[in-house]
C-alpha atoms as a PDB file:
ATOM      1  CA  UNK A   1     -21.294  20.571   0.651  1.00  0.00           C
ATOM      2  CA  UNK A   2     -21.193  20.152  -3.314  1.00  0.00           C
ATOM      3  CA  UNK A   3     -20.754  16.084  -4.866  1.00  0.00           C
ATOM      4  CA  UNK A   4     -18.261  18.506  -7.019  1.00  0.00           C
ATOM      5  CA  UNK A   5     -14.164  19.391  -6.382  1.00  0.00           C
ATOM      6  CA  UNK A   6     -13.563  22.949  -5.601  1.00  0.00           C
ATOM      7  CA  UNK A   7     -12.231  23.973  -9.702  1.00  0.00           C
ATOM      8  CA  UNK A   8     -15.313  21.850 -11.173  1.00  0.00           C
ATOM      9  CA  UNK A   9     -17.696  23.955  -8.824  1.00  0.00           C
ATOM     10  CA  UNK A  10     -15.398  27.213 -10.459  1.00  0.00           C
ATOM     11  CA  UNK A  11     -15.709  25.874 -13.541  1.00  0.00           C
ATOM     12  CA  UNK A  12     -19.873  25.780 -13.662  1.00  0.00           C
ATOM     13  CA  UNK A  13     -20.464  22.819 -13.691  1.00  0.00           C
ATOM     14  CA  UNK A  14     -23.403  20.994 -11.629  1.00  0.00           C
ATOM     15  CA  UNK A  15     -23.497  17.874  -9.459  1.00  0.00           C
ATOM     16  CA  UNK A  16     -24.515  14.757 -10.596  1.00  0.00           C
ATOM     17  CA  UNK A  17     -28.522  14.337 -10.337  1.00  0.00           C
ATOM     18  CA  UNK A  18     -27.751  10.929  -8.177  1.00  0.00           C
ATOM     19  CA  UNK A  19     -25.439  11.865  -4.903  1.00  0.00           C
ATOM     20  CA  UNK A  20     -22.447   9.829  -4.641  1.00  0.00           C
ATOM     21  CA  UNK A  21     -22.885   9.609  -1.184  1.00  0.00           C
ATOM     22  CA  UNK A  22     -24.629   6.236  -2.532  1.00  0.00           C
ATOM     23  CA  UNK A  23     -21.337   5.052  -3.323  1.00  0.00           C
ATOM     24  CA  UNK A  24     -19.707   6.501  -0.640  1.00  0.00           C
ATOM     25  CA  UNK A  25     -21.940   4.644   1.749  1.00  0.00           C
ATOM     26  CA  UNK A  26     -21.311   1.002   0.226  1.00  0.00           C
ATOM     27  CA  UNK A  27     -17.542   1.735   0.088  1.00  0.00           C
ATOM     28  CA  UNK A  28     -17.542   2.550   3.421  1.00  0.00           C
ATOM     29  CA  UNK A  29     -19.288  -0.673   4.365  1.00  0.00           C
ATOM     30  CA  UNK A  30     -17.404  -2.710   2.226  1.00  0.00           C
ATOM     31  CA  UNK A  31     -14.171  -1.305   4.087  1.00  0.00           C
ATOM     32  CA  UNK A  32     -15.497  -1.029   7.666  1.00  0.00           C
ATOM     33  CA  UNK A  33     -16.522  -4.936   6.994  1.00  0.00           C
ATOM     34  CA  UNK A  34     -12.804  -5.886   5.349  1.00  0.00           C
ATOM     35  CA  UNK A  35     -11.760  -4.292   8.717  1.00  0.00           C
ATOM     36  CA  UNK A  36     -13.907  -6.477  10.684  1.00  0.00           C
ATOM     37  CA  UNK A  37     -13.230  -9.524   8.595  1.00  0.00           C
ATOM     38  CA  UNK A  38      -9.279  -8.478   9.367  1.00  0.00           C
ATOM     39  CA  UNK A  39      -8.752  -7.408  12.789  1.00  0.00           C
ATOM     40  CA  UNK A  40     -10.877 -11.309  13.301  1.00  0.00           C
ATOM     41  CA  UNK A  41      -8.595 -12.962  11.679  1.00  0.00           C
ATOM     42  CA  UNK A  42      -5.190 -11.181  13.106  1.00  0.00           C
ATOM     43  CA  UNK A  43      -7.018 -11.638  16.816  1.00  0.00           C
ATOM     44  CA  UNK A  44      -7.841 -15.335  16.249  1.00  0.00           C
ATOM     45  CA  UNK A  45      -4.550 -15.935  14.687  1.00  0.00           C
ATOM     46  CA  UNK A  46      -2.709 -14.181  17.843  1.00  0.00           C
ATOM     47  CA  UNK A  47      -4.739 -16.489  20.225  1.00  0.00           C
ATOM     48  CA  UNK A  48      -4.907 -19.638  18.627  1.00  0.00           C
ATOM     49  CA  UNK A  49      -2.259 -19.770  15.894  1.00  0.00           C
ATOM     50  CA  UNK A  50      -5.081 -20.955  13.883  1.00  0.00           C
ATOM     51  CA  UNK A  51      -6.018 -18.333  10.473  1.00  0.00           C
ATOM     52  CA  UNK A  52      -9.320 -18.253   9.401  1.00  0.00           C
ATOM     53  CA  UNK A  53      -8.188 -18.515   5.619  1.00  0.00           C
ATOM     54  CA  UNK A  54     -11.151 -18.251   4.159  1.00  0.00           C
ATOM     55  CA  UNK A  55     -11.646 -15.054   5.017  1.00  0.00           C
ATOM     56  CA  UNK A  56      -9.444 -14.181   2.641  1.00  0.00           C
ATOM     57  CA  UNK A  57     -11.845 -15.110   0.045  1.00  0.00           C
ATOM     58  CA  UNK A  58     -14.227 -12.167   1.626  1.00  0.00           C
ATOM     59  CA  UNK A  59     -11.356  -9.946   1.292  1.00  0.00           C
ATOM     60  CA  UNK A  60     -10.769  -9.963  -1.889  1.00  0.00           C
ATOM     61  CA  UNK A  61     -14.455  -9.651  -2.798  1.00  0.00           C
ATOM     62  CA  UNK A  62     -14.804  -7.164  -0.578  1.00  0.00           C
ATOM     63  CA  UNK A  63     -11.536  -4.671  -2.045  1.00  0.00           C
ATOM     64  CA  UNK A  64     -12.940  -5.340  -5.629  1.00  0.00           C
ATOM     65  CA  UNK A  65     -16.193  -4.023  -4.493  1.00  0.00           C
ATOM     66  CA  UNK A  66     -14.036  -1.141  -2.752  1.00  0.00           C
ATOM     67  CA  UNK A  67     -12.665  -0.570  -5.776  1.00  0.00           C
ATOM     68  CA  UNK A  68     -15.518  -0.412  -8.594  1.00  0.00           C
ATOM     69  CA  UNK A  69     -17.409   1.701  -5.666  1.00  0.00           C
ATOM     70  CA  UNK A  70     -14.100   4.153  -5.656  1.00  0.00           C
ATOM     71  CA  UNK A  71     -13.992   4.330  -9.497  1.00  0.00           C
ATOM     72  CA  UNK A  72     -17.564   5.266  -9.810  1.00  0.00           C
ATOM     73  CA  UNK A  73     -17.904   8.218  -7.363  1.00  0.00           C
ATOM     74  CA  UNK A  74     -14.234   9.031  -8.959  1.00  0.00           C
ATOM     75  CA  UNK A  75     -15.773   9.264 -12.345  1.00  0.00           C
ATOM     76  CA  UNK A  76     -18.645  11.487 -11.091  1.00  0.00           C
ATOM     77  CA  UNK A  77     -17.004  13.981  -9.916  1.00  0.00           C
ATOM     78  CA  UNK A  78     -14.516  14.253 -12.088  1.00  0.00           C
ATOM     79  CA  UNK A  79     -11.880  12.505  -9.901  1.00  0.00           C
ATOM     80  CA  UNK A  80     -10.372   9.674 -11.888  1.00  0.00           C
ATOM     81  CA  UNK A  81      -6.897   8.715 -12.554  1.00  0.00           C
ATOM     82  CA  UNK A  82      -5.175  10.481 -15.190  1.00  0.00           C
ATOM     83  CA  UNK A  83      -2.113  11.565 -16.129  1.00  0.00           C
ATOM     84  CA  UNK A  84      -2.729  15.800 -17.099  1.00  0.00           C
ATOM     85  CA  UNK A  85       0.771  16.596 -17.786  1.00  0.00           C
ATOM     86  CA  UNK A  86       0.547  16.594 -21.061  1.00  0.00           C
ATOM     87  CA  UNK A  87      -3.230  17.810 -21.298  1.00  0.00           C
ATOM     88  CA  UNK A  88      -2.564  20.927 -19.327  1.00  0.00           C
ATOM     89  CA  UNK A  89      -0.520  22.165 -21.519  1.00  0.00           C
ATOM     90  CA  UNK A  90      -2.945  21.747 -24.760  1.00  0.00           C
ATOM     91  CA  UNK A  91      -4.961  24.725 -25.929  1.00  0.00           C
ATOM     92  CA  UNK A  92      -8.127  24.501 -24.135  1.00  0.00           C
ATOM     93  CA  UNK A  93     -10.835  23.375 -27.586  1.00  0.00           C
ATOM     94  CA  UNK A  94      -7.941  20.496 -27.933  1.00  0.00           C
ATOM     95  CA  UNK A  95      -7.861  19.175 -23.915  1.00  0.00           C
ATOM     96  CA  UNK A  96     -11.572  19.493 -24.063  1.00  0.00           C
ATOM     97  CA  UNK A  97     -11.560  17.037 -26.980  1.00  0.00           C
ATOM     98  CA  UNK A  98      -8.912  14.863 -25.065  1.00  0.00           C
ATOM     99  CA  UNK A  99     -11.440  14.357 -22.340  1.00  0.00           C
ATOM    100  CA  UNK A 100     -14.037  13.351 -24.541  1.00  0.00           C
ATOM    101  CA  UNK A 101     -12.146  10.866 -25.762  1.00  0.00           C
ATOM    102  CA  UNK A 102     -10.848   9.914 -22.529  1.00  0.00           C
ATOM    103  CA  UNK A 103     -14.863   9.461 -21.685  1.00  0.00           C
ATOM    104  CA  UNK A 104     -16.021   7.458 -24.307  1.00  0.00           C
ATOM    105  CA  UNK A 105     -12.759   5.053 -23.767  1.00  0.00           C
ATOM    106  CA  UNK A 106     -14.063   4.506 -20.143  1.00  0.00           C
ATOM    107  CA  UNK A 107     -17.618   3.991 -21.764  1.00  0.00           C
ATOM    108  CA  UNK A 108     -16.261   1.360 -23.871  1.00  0.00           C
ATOM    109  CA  UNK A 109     -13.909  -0.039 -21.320  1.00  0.00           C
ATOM    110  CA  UNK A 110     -16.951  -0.476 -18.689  1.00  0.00           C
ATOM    111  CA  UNK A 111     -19.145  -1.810 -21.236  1.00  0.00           C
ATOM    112  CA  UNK A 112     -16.776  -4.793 -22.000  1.00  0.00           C
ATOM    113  CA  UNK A 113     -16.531  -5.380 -18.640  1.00  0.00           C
ATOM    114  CA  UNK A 114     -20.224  -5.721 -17.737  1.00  0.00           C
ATOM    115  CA  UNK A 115     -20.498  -7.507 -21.440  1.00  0.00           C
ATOM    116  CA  UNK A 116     -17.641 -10.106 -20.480  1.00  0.00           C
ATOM    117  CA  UNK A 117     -18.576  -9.607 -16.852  1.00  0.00           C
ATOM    118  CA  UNK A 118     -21.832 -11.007 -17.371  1.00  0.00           C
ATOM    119  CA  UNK A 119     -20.730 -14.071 -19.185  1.00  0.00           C
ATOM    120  CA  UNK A 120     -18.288 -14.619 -16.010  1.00  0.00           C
ATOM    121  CA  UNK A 121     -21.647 -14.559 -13.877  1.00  0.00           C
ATOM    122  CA  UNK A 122     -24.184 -16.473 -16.401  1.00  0.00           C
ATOM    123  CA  UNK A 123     -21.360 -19.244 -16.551  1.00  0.00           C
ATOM    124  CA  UNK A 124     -20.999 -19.731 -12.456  1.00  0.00           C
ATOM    125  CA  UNK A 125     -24.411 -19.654 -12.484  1.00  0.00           C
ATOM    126  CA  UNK A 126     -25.180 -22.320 -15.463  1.00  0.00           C
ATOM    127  CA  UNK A 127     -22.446 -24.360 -14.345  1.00  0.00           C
ATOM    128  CA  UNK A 128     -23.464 -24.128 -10.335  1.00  0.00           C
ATOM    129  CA  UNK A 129     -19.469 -23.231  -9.807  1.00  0.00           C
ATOM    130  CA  UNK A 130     -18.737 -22.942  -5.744  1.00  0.00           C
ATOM    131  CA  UNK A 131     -15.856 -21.250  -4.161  1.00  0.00           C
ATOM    132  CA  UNK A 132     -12.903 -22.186  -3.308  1.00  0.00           C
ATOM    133  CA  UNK A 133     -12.721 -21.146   0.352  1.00  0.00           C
ATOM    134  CA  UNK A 134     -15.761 -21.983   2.225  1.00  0.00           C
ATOM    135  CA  UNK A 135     -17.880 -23.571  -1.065  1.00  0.00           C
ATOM    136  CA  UNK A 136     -20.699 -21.136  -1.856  1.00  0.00           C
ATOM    137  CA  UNK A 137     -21.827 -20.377  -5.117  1.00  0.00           C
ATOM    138  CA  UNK A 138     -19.500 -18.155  -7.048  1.00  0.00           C
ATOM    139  CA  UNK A 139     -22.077 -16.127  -8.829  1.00  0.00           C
ATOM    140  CA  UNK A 140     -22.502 -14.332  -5.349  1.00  0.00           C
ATOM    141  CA  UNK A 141     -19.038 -12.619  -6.179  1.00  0.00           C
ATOM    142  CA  UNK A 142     -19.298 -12.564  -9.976  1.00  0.00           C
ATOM    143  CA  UNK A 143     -22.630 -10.736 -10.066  1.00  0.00           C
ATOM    144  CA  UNK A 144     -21.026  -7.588  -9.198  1.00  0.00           C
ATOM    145  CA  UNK A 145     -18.445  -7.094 -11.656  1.00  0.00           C
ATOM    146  CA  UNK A 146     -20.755  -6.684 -14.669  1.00  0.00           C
ATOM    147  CA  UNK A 147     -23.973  -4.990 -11.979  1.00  0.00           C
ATOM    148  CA  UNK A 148     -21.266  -2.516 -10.684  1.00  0.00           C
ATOM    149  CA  UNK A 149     -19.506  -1.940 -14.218  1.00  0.00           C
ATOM    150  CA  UNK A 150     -22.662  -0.730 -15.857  1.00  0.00           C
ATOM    151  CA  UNK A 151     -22.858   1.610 -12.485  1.00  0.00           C
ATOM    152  CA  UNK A 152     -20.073   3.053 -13.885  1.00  0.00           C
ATOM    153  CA  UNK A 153     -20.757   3.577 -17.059  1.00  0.00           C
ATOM    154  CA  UNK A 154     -23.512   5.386 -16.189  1.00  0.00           C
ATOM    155  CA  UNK A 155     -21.817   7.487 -13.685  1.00  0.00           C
ATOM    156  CA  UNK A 156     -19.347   8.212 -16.806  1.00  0.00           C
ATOM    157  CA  UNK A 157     -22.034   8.878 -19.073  1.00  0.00           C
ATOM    158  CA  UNK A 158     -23.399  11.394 -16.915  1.00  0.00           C
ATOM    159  CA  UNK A 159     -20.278  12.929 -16.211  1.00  0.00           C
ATOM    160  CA  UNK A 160     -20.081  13.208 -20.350  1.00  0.00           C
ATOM    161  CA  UNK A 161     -23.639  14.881 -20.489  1.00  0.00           C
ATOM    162  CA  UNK A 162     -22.152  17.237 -18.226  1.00  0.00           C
ATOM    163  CA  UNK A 163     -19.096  18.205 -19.852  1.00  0.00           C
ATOM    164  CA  UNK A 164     -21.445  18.367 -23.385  1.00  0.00           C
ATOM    165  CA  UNK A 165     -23.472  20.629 -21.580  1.00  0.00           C
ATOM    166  CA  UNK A 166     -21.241  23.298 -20.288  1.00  0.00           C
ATOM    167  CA  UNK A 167     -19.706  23.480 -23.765  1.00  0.00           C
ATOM    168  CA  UNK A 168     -22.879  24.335 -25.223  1.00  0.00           C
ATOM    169  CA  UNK A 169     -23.566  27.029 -23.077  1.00  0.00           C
ATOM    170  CA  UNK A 170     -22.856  30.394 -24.567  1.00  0.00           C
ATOM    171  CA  UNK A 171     -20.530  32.405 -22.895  1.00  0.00           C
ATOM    172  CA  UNK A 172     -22.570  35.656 -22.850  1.00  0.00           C
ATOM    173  CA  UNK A 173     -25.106  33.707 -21.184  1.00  0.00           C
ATOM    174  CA  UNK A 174     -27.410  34.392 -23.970  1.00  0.00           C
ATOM    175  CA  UNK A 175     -29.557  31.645 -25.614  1.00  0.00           C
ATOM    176  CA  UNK A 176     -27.088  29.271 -27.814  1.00  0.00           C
END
């Protein structure tokens, strides 16, 4: 089974060299654990009237995690959110140009996150910052934002190579 949608798979274009079943995998952990950490709580809650509330703090960490995991095998295979209403209905050389734009914005966009991201993480870490739940050190949370961010950014760079390289394949199938 192709990493690629049906119409990318019509359209040429080839998987990404690194499967995103990688990402699959630790978004499926992430939400098999928020499950776990759930169905606890709702259990212990039923039969004690007691919450373990500081599970929350775990489930929080554990949908942002979800989420940059999502994004990335999103952006590899072409998947993202987008509104194509309005691109659909652009001559083809002009939505092509659209979506590199659209690319490099999510390039930039990632790359202030894992820039910013990092000073979120160096600053828990300098200032030995704990959570508020259970106490630990926050930098166990922060470290991902800016780690999974530039996963992202490569996933979208790739996804760019892609799209550069399809366009610069002749349509004969000559040599460009």
């Amino acid at each position: 089974m192709s990493d690629l949608p049906d119409d990318a798979s019509a359209r040429g274009e080839t998987p990404p060299r690194v499967p995103v079943k990688i990402e699959e995998f630790f978004a499926a952990m992430a939400m098999a654990l928020l499950c776990c950490i759930t169905f606890a709580n709702v259990v212990v809650r039923y039969l004690t009237d007691v919450s373990f509330a500081f599970t929350e703090e775990f489930s929080v960490f554990l949908m942002v995690v979800l989420t940059l995991f999502g994004a990335s095998a999103a952006f590899a295979r072409d998947r993202h959110i987008r509104v194509t209403f309005f691109t659909d209905r652009l001559p083809k050389p002009l939505a092509r140009k659209v979506e590199y734009l659209v690319l490099l914005l999510g390039i930039v966009m990632f790359g202030v996150m894992a820039w910013y991201g990092s000073f979120l993480f160096w600053d828990d870490w300098t200032y030995e910052t704990t959570s508020p739940g259970i106490g630990i050190p926050q930098w166990i949370y922060t470290i991902w934002l800016p780690l999974l961010s530039v996963v992202i950014l490569l996933r979208i760079l790739g996804r760019l190579i892609r799209v550069v390289r399809i366009d610069r394949q002749p349509l004969d199938g000559g040599v460009p």
